[in-house]
C-alpha atoms as a PDB file:
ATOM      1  CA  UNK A   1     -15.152  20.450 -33.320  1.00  0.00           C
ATOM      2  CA  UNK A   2     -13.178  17.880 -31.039  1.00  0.00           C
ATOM      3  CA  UNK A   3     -13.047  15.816 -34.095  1.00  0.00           C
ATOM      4  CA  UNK A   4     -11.428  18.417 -35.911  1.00  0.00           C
ATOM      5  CA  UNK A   5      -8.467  18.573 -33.730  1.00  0.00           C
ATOM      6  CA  UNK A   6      -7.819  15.246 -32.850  1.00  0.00           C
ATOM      7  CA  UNK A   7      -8.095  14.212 -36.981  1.00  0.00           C
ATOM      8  CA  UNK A   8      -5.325  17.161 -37.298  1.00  0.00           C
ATOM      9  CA  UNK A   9      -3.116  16.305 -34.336  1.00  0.00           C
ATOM     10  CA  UNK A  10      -3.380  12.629 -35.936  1.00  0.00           C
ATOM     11  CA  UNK A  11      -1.869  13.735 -39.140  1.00  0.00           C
ATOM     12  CA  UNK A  12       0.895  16.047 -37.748  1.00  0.00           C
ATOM     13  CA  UNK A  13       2.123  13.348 -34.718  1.00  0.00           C
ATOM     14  CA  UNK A  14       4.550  11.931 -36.887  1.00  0.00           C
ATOM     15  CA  UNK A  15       7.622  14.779 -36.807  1.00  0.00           C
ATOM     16  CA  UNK A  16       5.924  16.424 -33.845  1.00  0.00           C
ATOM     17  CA  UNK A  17       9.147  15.450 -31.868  1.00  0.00           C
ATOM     18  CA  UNK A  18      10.946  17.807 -33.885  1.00  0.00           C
ATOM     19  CA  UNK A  19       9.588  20.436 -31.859  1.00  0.00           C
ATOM     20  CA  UNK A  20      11.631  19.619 -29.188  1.00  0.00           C
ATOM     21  CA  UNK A  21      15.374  18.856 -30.820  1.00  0.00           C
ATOM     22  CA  UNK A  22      18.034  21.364 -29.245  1.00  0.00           C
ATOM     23  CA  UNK A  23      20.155  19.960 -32.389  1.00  0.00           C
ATOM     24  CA  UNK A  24      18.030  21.333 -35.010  1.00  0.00           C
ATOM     25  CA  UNK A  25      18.279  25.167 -33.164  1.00  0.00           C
ATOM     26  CA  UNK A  26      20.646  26.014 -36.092  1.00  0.00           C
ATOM     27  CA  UNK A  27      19.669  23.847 -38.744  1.00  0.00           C
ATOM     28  CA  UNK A  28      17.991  26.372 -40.959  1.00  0.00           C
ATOM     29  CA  UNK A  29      16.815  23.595 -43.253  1.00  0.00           C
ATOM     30  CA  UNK A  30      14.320  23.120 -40.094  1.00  0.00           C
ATOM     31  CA  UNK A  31      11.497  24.463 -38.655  1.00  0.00           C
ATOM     32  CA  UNK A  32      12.727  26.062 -35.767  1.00  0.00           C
ATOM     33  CA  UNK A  33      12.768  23.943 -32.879  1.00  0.00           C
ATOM     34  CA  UNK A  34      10.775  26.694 -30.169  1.00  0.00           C
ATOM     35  CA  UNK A  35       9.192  23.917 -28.091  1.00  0.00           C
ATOM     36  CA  UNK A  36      12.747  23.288 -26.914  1.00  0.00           C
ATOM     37  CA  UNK A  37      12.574  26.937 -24.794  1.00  0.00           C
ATOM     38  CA  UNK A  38       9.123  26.048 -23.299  1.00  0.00           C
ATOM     39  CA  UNK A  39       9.881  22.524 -22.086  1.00  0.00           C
ATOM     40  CA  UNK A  40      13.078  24.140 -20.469  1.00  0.00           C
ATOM     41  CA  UNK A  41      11.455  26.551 -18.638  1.00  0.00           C
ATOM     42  CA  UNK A  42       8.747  23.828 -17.283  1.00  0.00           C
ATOM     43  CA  UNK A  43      11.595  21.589 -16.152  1.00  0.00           C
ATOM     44  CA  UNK A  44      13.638  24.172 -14.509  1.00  0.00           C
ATOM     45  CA  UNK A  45      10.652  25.273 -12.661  1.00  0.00           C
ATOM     46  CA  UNK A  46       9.040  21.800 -11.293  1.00  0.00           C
ATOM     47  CA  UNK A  47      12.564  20.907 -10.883  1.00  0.00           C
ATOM     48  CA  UNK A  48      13.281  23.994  -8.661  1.00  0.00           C
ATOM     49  CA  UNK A  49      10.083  23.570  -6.823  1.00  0.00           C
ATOM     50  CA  UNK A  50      10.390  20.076  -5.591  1.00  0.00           C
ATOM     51  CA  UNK A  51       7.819  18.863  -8.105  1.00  0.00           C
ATOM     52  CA  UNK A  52       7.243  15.002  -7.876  1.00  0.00           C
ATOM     53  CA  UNK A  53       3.897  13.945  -9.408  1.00  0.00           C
ATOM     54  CA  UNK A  54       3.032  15.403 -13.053  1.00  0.00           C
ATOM     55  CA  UNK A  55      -0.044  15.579 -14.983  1.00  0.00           C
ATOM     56  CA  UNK A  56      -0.080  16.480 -18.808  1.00  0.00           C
ATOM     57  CA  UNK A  57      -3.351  17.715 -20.308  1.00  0.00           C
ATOM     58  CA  UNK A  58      -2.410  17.295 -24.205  1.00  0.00           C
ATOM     59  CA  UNK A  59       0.727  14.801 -23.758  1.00  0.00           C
ATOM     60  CA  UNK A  60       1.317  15.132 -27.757  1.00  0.00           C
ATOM     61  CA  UNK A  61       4.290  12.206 -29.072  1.00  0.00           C
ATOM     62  CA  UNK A  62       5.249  12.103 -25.305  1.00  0.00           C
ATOM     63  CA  UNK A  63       8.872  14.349 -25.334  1.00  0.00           C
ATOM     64  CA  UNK A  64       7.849  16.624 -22.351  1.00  0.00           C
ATOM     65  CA  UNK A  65       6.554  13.703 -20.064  1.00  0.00           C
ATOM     66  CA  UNK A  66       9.178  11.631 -20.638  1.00  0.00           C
ATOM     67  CA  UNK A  67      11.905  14.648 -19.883  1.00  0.00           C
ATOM     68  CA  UNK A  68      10.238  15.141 -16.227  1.00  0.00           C
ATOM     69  CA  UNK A  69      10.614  11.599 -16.099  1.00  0.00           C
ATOM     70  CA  UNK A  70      14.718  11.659 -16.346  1.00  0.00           C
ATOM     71  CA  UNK A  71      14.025  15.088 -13.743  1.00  0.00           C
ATOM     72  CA  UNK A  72      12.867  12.152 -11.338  1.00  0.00           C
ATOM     73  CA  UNK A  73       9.350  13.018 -11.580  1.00  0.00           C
ATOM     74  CA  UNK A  74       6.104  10.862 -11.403  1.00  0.00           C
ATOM     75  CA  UNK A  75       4.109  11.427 -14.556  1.00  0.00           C
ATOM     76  CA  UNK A  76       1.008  10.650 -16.238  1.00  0.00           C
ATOM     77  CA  UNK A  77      -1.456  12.761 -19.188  1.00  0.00           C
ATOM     78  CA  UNK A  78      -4.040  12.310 -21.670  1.00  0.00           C
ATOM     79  CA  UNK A  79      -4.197  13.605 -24.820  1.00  0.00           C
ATOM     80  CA  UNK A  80      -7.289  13.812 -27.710  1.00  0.00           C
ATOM     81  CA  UNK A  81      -5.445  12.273 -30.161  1.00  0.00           C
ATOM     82  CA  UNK A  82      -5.811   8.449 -30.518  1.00  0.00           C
ATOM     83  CA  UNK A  83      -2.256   8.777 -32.256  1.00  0.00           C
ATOM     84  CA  UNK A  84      -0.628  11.206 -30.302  1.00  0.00           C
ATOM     85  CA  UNK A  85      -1.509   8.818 -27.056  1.00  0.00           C
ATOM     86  CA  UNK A  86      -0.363   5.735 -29.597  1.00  0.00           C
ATOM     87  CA  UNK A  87       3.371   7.488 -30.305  1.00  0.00           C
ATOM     88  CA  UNK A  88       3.406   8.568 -26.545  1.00  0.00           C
ATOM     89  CA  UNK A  89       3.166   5.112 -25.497  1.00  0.00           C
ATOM     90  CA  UNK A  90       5.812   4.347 -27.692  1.00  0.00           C
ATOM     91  CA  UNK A  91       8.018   7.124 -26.749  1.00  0.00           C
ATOM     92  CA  UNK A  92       7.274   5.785 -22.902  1.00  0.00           C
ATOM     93  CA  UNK A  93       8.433   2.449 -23.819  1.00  0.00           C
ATOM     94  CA  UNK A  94      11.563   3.512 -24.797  1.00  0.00           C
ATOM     95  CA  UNK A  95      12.699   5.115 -21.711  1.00  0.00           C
ATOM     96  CA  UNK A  96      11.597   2.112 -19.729  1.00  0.00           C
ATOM     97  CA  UNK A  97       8.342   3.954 -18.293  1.00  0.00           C
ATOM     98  CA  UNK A  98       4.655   2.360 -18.143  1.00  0.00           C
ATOM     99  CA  UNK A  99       2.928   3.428 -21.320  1.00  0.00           C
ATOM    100  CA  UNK A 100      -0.698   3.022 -19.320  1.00  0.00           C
ATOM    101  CA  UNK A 101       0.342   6.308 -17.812  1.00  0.00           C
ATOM    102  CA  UNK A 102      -0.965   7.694 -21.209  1.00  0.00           C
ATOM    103  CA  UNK A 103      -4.303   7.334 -22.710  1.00  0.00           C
ATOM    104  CA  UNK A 104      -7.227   8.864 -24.345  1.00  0.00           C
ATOM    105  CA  UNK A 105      -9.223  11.285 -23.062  1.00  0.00           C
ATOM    106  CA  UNK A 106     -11.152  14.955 -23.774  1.00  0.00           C
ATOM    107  CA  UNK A 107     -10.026  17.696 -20.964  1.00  0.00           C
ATOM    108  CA  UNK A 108     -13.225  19.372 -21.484  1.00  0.00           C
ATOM    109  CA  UNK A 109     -15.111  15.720 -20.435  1.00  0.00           C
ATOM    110  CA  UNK A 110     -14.447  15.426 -16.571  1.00  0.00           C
ATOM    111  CA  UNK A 111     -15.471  11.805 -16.790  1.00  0.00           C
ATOM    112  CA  UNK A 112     -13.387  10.854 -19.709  1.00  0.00           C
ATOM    113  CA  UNK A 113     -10.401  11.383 -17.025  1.00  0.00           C
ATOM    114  CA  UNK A 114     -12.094  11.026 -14.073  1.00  0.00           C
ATOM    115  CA  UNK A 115      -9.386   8.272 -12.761  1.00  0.00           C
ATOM    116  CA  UNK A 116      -7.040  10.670 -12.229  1.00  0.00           C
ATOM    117  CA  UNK A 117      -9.660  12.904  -9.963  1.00  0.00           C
ATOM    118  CA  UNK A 118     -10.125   9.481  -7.821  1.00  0.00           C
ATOM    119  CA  UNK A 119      -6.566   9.686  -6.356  1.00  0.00           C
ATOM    120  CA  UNK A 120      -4.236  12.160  -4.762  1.00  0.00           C
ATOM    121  CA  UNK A 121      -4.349  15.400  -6.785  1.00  0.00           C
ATOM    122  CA  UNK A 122      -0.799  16.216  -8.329  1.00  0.00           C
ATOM    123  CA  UNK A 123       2.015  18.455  -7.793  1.00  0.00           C
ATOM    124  CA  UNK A 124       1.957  19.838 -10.905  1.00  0.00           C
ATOM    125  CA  UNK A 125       0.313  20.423 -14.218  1.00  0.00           C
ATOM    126  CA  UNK A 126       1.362  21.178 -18.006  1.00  0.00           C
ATOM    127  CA  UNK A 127      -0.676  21.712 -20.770  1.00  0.00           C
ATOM    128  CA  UNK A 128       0.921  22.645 -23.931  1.00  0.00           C
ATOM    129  CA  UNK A 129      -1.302  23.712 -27.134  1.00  0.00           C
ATOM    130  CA  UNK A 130      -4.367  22.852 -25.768  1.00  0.00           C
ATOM    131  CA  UNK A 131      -5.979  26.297 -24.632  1.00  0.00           C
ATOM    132  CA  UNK A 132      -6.110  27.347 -28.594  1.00  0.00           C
ATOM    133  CA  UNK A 133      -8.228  24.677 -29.548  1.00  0.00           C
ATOM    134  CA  UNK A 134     -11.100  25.130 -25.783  1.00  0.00           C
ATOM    135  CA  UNK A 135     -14.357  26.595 -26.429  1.00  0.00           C
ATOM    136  CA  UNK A 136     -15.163  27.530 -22.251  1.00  0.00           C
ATOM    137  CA  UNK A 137     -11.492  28.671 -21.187  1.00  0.00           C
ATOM    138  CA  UNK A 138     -12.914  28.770 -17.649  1.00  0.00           C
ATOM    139  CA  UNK A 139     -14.549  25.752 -17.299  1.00  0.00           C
ATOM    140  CA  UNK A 140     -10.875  23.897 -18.551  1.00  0.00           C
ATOM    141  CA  UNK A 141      -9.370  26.001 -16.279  1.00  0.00           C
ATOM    142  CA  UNK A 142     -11.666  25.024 -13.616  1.00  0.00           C
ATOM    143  CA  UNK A 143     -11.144  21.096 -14.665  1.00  0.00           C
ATOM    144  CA  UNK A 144      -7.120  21.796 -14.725  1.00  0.00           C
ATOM    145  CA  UNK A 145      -7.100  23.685 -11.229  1.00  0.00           C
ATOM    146  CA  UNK A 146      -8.834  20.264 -10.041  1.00  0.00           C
ATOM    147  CA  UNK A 147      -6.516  17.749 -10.905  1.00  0.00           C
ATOM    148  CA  UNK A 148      -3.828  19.759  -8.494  1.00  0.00           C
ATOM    149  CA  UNK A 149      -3.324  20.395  -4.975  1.00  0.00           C
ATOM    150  CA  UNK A 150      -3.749  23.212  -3.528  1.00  0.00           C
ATOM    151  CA  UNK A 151      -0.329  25.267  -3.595  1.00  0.00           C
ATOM    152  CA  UNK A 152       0.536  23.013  -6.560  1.00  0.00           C
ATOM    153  CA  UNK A 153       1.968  24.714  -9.725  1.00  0.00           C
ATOM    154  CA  UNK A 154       0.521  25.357 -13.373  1.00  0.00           C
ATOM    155  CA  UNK A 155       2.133  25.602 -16.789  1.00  0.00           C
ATOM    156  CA  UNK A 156      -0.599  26.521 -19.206  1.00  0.00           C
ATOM    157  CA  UNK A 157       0.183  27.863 -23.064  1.00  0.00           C
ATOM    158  CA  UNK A 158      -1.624  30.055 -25.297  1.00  0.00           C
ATOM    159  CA  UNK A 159      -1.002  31.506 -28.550  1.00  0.00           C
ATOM    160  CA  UNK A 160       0.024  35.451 -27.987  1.00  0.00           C
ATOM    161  CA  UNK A 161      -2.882  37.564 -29.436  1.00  0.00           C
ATOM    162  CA  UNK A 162      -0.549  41.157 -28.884  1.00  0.00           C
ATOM    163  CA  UNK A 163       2.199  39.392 -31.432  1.00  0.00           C
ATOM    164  CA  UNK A 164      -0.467  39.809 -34.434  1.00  0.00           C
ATOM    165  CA  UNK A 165       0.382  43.788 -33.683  1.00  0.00           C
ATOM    166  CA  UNK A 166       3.942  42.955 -34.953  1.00  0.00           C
ATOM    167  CA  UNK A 167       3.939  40.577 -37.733  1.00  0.00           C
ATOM    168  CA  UNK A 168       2.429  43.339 -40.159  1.00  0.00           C
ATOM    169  CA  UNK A 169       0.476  40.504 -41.909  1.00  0.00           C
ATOM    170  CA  UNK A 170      -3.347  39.080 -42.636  1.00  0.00           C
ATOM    171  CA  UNK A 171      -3.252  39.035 -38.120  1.00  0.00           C
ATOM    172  CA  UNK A 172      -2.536  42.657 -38.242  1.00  0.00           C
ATOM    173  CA  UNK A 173      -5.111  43.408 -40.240  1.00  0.00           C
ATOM    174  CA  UNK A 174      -7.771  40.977 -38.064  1.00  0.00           C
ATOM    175  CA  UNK A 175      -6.602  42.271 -34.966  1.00  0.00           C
ATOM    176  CA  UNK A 176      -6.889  45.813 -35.443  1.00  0.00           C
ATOM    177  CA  UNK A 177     -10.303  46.008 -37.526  1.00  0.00           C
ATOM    178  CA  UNK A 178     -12.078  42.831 -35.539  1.00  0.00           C
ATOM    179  CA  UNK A 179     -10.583  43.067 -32.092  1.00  0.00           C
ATOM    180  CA  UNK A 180      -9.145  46.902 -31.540  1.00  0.00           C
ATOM    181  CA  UNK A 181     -12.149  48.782 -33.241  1.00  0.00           C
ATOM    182  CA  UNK A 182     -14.217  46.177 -32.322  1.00  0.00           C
ATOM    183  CA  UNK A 183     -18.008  48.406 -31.865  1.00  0.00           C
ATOM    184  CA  UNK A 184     -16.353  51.492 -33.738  1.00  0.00           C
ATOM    185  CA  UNK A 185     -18.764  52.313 -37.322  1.00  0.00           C
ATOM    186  CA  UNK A 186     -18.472  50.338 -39.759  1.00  0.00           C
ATOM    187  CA  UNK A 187     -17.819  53.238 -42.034  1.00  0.00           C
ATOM    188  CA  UNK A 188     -14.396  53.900 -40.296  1.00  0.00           C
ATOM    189  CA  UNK A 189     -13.421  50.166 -39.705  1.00  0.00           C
ATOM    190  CA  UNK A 190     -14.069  49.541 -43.584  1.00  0.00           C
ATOM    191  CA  UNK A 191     -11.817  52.673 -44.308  1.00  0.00           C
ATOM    192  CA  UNK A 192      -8.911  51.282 -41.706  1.00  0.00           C
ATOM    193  CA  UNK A 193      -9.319  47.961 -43.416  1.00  0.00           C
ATOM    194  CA  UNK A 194      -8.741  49.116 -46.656  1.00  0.00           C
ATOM    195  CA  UNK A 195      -5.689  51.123 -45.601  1.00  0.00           C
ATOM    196  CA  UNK A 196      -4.134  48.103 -44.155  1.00  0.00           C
ATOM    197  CA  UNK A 197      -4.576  45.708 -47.014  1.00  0.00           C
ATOM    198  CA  UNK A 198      -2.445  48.118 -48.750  1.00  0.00           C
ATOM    199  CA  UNK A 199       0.296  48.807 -45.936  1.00  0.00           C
ATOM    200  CA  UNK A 200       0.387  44.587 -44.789  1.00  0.00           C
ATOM    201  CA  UNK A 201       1.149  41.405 -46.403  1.00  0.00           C
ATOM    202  CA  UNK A 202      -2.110  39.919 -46.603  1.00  0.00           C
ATOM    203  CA  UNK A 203      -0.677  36.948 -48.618  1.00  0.00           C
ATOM    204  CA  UNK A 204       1.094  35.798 -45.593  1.00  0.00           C
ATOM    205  CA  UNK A 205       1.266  33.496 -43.796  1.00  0.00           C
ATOM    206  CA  UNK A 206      -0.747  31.281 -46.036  1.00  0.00           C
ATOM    207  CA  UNK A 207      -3.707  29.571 -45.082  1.00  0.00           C
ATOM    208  CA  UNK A 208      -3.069  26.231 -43.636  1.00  0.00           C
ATOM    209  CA  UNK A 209      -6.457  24.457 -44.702  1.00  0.00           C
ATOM    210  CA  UNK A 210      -5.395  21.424 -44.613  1.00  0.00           C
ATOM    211  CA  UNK A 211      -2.155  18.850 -43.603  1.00  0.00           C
ATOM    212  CA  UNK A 212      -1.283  17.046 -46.990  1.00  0.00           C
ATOM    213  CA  UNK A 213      -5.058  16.919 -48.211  1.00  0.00           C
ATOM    214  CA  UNK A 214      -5.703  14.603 -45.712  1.00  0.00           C
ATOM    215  CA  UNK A 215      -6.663  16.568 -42.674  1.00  0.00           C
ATOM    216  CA  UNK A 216      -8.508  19.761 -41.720  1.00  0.00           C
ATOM    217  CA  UNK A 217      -5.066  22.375 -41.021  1.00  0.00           C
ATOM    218  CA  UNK A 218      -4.757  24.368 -38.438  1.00  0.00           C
ATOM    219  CA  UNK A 219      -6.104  27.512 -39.532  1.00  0.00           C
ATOM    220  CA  UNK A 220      -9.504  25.292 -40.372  1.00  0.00           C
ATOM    221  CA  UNK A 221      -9.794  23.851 -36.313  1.00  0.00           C
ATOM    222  CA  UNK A 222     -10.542  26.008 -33.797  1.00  0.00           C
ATOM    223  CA  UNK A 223      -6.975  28.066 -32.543  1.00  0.00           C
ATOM    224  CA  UNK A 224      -7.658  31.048 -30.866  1.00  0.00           C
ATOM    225  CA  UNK A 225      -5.693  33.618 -29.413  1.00  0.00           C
ATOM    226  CA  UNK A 226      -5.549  35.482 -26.173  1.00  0.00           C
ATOM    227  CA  UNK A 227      -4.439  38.843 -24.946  1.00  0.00           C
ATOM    228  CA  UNK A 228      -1.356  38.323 -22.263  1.00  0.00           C
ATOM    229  CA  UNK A 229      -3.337  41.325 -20.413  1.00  0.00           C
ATOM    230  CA  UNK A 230      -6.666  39.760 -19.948  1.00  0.00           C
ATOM    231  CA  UNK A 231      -5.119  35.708 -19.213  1.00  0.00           C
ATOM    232  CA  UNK A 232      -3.812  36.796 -16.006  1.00  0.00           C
ATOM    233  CA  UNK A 233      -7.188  37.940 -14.263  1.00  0.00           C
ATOM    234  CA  UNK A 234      -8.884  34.975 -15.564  1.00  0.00           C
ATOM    235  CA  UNK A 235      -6.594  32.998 -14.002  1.00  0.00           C
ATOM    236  CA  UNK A 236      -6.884  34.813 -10.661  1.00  0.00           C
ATOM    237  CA  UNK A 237     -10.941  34.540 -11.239  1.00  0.00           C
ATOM    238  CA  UNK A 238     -10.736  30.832 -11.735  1.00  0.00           C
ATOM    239  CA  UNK A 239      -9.092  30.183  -8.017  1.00  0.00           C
ATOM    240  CA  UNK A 240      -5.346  30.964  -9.049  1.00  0.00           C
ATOM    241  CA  UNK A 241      -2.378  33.105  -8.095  1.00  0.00           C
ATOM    242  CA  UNK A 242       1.358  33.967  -8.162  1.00  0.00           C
ATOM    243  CA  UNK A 243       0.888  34.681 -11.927  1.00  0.00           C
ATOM    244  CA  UNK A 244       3.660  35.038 -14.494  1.00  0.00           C
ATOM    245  CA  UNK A 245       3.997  35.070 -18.040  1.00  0.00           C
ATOM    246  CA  UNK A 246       6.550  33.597 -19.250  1.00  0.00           C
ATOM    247  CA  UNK A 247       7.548  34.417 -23.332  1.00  0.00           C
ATOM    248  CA  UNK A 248       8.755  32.007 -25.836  1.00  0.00           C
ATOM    249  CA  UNK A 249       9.357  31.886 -29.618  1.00  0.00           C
ATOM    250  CA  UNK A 250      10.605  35.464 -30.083  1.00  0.00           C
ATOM    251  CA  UNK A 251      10.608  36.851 -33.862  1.00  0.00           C
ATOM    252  CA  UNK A 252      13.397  39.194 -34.225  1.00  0.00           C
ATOM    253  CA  UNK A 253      12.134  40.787 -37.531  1.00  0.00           C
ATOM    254  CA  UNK A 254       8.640  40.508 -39.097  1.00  0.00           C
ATOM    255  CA  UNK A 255       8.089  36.651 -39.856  1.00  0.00           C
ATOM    256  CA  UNK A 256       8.239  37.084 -43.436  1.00  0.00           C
ATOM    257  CA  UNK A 257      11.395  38.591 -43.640  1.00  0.00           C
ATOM    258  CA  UNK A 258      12.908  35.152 -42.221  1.00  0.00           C
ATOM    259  CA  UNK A 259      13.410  33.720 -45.698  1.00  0.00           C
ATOM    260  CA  UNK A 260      15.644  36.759 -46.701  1.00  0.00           C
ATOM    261  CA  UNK A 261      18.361  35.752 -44.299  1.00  0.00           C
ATOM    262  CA  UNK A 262      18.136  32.964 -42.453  1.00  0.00           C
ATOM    263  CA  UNK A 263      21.041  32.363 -40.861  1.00  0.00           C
ATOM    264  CA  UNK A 264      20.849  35.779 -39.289  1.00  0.00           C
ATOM    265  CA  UNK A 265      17.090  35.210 -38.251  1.00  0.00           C
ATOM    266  CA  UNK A 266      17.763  31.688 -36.520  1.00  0.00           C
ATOM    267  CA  UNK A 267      20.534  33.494 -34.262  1.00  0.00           C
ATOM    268  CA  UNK A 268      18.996  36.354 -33.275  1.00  0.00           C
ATOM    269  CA  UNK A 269      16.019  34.394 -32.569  1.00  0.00           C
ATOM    270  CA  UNK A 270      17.953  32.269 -30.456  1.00  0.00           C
ATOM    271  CA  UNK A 271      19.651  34.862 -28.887  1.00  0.00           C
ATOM    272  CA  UNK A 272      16.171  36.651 -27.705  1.00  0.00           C
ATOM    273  CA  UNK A 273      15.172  33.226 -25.866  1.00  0.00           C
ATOM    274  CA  UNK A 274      17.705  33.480 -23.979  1.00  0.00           C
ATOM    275  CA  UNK A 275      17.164  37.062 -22.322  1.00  0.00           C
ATOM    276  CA  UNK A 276      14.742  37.552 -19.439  1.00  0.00           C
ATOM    277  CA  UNK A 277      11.438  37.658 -19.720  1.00  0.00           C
ATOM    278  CA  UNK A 278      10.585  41.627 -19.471  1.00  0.00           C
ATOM    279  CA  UNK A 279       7.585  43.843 -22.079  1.00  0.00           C
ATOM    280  CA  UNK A 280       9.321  42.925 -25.522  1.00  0.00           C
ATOM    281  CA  UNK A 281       7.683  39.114 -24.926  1.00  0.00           C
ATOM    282  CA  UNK A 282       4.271  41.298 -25.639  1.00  0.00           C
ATOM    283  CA  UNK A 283       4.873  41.672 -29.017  1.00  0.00           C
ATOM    284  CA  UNK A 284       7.892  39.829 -30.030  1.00  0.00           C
ATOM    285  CA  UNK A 285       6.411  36.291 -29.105  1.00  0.00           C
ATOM    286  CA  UNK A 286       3.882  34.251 -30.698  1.00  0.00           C
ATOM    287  CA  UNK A 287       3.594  32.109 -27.586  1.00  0.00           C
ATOM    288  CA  UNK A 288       3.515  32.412 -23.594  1.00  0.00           C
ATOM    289  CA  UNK A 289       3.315  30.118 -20.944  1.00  0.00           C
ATOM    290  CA  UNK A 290       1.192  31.167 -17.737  1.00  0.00           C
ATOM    291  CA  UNK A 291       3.328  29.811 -14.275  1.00  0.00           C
ATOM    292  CA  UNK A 292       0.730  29.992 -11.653  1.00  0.00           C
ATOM    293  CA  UNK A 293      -0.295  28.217  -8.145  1.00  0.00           C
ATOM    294  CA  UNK A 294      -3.532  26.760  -7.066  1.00  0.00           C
ATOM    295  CA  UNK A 295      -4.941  28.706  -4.055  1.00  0.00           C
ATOM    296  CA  UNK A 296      -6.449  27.379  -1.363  1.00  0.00           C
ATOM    297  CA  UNK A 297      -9.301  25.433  -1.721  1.00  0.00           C
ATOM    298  CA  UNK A 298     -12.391  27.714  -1.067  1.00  0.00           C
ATOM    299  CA  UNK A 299     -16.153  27.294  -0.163  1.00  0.00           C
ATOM    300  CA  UNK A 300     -18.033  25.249  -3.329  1.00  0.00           C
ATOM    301  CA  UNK A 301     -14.447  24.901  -5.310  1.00  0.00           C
ATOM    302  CA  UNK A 302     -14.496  21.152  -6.626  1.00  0.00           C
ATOM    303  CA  UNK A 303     -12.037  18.584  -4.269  1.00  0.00           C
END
């Protein structure tokens, strides 16, 4: 399964920067840049809370890292990815930074990082698109909360399981038969199902199998989703608190009504990123990012 993702994240590292470009916001020509909203929300927070030493889990082409940098931050991160950690070195380089800060390792293998659990735990922790592709969510949790000191601060992403009730598509029909009447009789979740194919676009969006024949896609890796309602107890569970969600990549229409205007889409969009965070996030958002703090370290918790 590891495999799987780090083969994909190989083949999609070369315009993963794009993510991130604040001048392609309006460039409808471009896949629209949401990583731009997350990262500012992660630097405006370390930078409010005094944040000095950073650890990535997932460091991708090396964008976020190297923006904590210019924030006067300390940073380091690993990634899966043999070229994601290649391009991140790169992208190091260039803003005059040590590229040995980066390098290869599995954040579900404690010993395949287990330099950075030698030394003085950090300030704070990011881990962008990694919970999607985790078997044990607690166990990476656990092996996150460990690399920080207590009181330190988290900024952990997952894809939004409530937005699949909104984008009337092949995820509103999974959601609702597999996850919603999940135990009901078979008899009524066949009849619900075949309701739905007829009331959703089932076509859409299509499956992403593969990238460019080359790769498994990222419908064919692992990429789960999780419900914004059950993420925050887990987190408290796993030695955690002061939890917020925190919503990114709002839809203001169905996502396949984007291609019938654009323009319109991209601004509104735009314009819903930059409201507080409040209940529309639930359900307009295919992403959020959980904010927390490390408690205390208590009785058996790992140093």
């Amino acid at each position: 399964m590891s495999k799987d993702i780090s083969q994909f994240y190989d083949a999609v590292s070369g315009d993963y920067h794009l993510q991130y470009e604040e001048a392609h916001l309006r460039d409808t020509t471009r896949k629209y840049p949401a990583n731009y909203f997350r990262l500012q929300m992660i630097v405006d927070s370390f930078s409010r809370k005094g944040i000095r030493r950073v650890v990535e889990v997932g460091v991708g082409e090396g964008t976020p890292l190297a923006k904590m940098a210019e924030a006067g931050m300390e940073v380091c991160g690993f990634d899966i990815s043999s070229e994601m950690v290649r391009r991140s070195r790169e992208t190091m380089q260039k803003h005059g930074l040590d590229p040995d800060c980066v390098f290869l390792a599995d954040v579900q293998d404690r010993q395949s990082y287990a330099r950075l659990l030698e030394g003085e735990p950090f300030d704070g922790l990011m881990a962008m698109g990694v919970m999607p592709h985790v078997e044990d969510e607690r166990a990476v949790l656990r092996n996150m909360r460990d690399m920080v000191k207590p009181g330190g601060s988290v900024f952990i992403e997952f894809r939004n399981e409530l937005f699949s009730l909104f984008t009337q598509n092949r995820y509103t029909h999974d959601f609702i038969c597999n996850r919603l009447l999940e135990g009901v009789d078979d008899s009524l979740r066949n009849a619900v199902s075949a309701e739905l194919q007829q009331r959703v676009r089932m076509d859409m969006p299509p499956v992403r199998a593969t990238v460019e024949g080359k790769a498994p896609g990222y419908d064919a890796i692992l990429s789960k989703f999780h419900n914004p309602f059950e993420v925050p107890e887990l987190f408290a569970q796993e030695g955690f608190s002061d939890i917020r969600l925190l919503w990114y990549h709002y839809h203001p229409a169905f996502p396949w009504l984007e291609g019938r205007d654009k323009q319109t889409f991209r601004e509104e969009a735009i314009r819903l990123e930059g409201e507080p965070s409040g209940w529309k996030g639930y359900f307009l958002c295919s992403a959020f990012v959980v904010e927390a703090v490390r408690c205390p370290s208590r009785s058996g918790d790992s140093a």
